[in-house]
N, C-alpha and C. Protein backbone atom coordinates (compact mmCIF):
# COMPACT_ATOMS: atom_id res chain seq x y z
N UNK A 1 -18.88 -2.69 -36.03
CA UNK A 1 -18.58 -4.09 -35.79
C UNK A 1 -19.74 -4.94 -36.32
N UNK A 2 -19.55 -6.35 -36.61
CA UNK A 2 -20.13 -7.14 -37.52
C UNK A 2 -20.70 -7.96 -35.89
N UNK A 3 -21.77 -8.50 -36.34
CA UNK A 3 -22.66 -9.32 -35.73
C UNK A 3 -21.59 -10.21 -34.74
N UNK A 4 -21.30 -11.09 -35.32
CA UNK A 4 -20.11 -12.16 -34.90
C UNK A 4 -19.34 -11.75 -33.69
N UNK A 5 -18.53 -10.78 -34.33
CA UNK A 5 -17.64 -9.64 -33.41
C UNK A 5 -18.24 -9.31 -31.72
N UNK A 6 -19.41 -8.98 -32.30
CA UNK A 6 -20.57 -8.52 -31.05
C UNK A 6 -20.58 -9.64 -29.71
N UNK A 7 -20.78 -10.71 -30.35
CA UNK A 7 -21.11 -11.84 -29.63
C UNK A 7 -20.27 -12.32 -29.15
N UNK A 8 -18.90 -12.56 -29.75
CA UNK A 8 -18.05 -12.81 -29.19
C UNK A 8 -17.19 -12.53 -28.20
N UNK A 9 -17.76 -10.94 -28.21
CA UNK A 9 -17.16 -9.77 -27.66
C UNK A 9 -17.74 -10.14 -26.21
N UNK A 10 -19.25 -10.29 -26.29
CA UNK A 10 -20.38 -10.34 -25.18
C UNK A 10 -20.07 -11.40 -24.51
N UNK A 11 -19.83 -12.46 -25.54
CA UNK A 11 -19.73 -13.86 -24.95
C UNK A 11 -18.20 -14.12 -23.76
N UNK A 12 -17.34 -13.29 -24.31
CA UNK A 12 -15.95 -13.52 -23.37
C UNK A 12 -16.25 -11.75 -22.15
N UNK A 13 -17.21 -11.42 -22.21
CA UNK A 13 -17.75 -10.59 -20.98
C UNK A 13 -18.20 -11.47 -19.83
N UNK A 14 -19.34 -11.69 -20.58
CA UNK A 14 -19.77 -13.05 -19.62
C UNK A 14 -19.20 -13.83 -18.93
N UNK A 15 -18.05 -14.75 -19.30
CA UNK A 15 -17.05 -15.42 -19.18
C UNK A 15 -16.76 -14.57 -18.36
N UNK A 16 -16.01 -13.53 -18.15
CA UNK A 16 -15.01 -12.71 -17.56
C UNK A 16 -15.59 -12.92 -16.24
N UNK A 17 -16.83 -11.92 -16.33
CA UNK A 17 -17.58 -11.93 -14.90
C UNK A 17 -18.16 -12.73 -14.11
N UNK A 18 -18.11 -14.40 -15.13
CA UNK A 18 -18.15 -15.55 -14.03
C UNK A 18 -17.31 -16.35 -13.66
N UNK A 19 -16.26 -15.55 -14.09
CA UNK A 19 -14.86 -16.65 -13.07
C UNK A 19 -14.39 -15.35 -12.45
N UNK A 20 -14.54 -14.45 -12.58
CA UNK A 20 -14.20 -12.97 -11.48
C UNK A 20 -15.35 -13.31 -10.31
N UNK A 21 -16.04 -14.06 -10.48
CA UNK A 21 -17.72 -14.15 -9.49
C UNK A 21 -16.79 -15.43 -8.58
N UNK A 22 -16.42 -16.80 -9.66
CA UNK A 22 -16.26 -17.83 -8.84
C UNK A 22 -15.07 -17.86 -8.12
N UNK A 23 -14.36 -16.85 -8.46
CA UNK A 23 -12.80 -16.14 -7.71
C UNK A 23 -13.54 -15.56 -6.68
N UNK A 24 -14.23 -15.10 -6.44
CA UNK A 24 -14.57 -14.09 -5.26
C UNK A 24 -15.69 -15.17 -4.21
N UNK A 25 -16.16 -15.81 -4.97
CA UNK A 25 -16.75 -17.09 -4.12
C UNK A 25 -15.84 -17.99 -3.28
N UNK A 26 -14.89 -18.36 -3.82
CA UNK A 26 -13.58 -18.97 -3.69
C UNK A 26 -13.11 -18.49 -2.39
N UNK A 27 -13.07 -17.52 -2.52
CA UNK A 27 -12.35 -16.54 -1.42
C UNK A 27 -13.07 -16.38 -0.22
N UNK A 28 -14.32 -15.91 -0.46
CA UNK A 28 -15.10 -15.66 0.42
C UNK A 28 -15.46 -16.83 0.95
N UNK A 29 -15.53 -18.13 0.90
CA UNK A 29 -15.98 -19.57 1.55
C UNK A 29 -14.50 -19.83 2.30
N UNK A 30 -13.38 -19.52 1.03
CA UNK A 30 -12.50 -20.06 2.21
C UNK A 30 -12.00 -19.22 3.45
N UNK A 31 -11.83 -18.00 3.43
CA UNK A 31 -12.29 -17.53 4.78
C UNK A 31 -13.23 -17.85 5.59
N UNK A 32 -13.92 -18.08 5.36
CA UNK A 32 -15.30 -18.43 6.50
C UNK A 32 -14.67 -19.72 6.94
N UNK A 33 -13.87 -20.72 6.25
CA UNK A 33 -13.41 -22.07 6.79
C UNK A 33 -12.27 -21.60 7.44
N UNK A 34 -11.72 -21.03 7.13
CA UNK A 34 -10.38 -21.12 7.87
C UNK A 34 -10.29 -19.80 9.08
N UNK A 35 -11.42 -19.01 9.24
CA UNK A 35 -11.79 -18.36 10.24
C UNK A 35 -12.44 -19.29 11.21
N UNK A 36 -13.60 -20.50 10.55
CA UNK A 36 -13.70 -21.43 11.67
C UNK A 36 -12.96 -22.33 12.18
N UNK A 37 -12.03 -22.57 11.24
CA UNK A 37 -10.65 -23.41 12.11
C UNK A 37 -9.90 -22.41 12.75
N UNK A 38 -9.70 -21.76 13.07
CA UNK A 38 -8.93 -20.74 14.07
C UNK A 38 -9.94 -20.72 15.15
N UNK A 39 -11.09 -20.14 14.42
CA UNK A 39 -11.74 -20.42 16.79
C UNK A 39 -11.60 -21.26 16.78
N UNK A 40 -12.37 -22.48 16.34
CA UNK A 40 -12.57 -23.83 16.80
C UNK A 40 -11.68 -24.69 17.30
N UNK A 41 -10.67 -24.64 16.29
CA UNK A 41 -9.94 -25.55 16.65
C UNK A 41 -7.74 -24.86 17.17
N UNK A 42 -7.61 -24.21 16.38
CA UNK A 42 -6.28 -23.35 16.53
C UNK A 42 -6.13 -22.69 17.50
N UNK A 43 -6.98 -21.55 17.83
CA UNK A 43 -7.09 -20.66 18.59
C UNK A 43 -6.90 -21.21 19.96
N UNK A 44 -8.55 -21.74 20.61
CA UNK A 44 -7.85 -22.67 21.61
C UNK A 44 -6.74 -23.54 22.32
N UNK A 45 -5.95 -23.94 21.10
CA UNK A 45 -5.28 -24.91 21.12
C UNK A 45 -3.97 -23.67 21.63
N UNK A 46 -3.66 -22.64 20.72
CA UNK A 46 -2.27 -21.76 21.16
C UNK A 46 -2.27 -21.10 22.29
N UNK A 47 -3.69 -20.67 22.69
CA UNK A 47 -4.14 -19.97 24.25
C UNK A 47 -3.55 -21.40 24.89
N UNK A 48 -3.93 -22.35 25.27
CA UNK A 48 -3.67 -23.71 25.90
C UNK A 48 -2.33 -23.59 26.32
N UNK A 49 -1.37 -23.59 24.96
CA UNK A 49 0.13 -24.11 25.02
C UNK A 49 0.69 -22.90 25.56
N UNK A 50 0.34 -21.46 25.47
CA UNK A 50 0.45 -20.16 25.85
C UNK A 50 0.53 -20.30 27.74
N UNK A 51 -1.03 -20.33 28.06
CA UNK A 51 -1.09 -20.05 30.01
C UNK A 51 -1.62 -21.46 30.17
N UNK A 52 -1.95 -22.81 29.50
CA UNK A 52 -1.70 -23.70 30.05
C UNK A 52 -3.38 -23.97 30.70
N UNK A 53 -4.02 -23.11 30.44
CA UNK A 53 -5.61 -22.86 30.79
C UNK A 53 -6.76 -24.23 30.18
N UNK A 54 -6.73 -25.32 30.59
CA UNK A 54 -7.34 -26.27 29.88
C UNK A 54 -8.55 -25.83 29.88
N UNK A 55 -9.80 -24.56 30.27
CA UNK A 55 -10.74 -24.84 29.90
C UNK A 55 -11.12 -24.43 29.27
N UNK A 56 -9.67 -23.52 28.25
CA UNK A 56 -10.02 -22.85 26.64
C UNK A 56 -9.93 -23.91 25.48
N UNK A 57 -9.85 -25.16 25.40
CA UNK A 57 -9.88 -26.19 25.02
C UNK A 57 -11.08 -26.31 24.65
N UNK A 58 -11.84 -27.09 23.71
CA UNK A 58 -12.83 -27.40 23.22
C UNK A 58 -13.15 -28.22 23.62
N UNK A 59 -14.92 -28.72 23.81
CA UNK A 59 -15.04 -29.76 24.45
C UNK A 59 -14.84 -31.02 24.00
N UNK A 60 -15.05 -31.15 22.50
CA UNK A 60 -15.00 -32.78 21.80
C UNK A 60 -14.37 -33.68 22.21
């Protein structure tokens, strides 16, 4: 393979493995958000409507 070839080759590697990186970033942040909206705010809220227990409620 010719010089060019090489680079181009390298250059769409690169590429590859930083949107396979910002896909997996992606993912991994939005779990962490939407795991904290389930305790925080969901979770409580279906225990509540469930046994009616207001002091699984959050305080805000």
């Amino acid at each position: 393979m010719d010089q060019k070839t090489l680079a181009v080759f390298f250059g769409l590697m690169v590429m590859g493995v930083a949107i396979i990186t910002l896909i997996g970033l992606i993912a991994y942040y939005s779990f962490i958000g939407l795991k904290r909206l389930w305790f925080k705010r969901l979770g409580p809220t279906i225990y509540y409507l469930i046994t009616g227990d207001a002091k699984a409620l959050p305080s805000k």
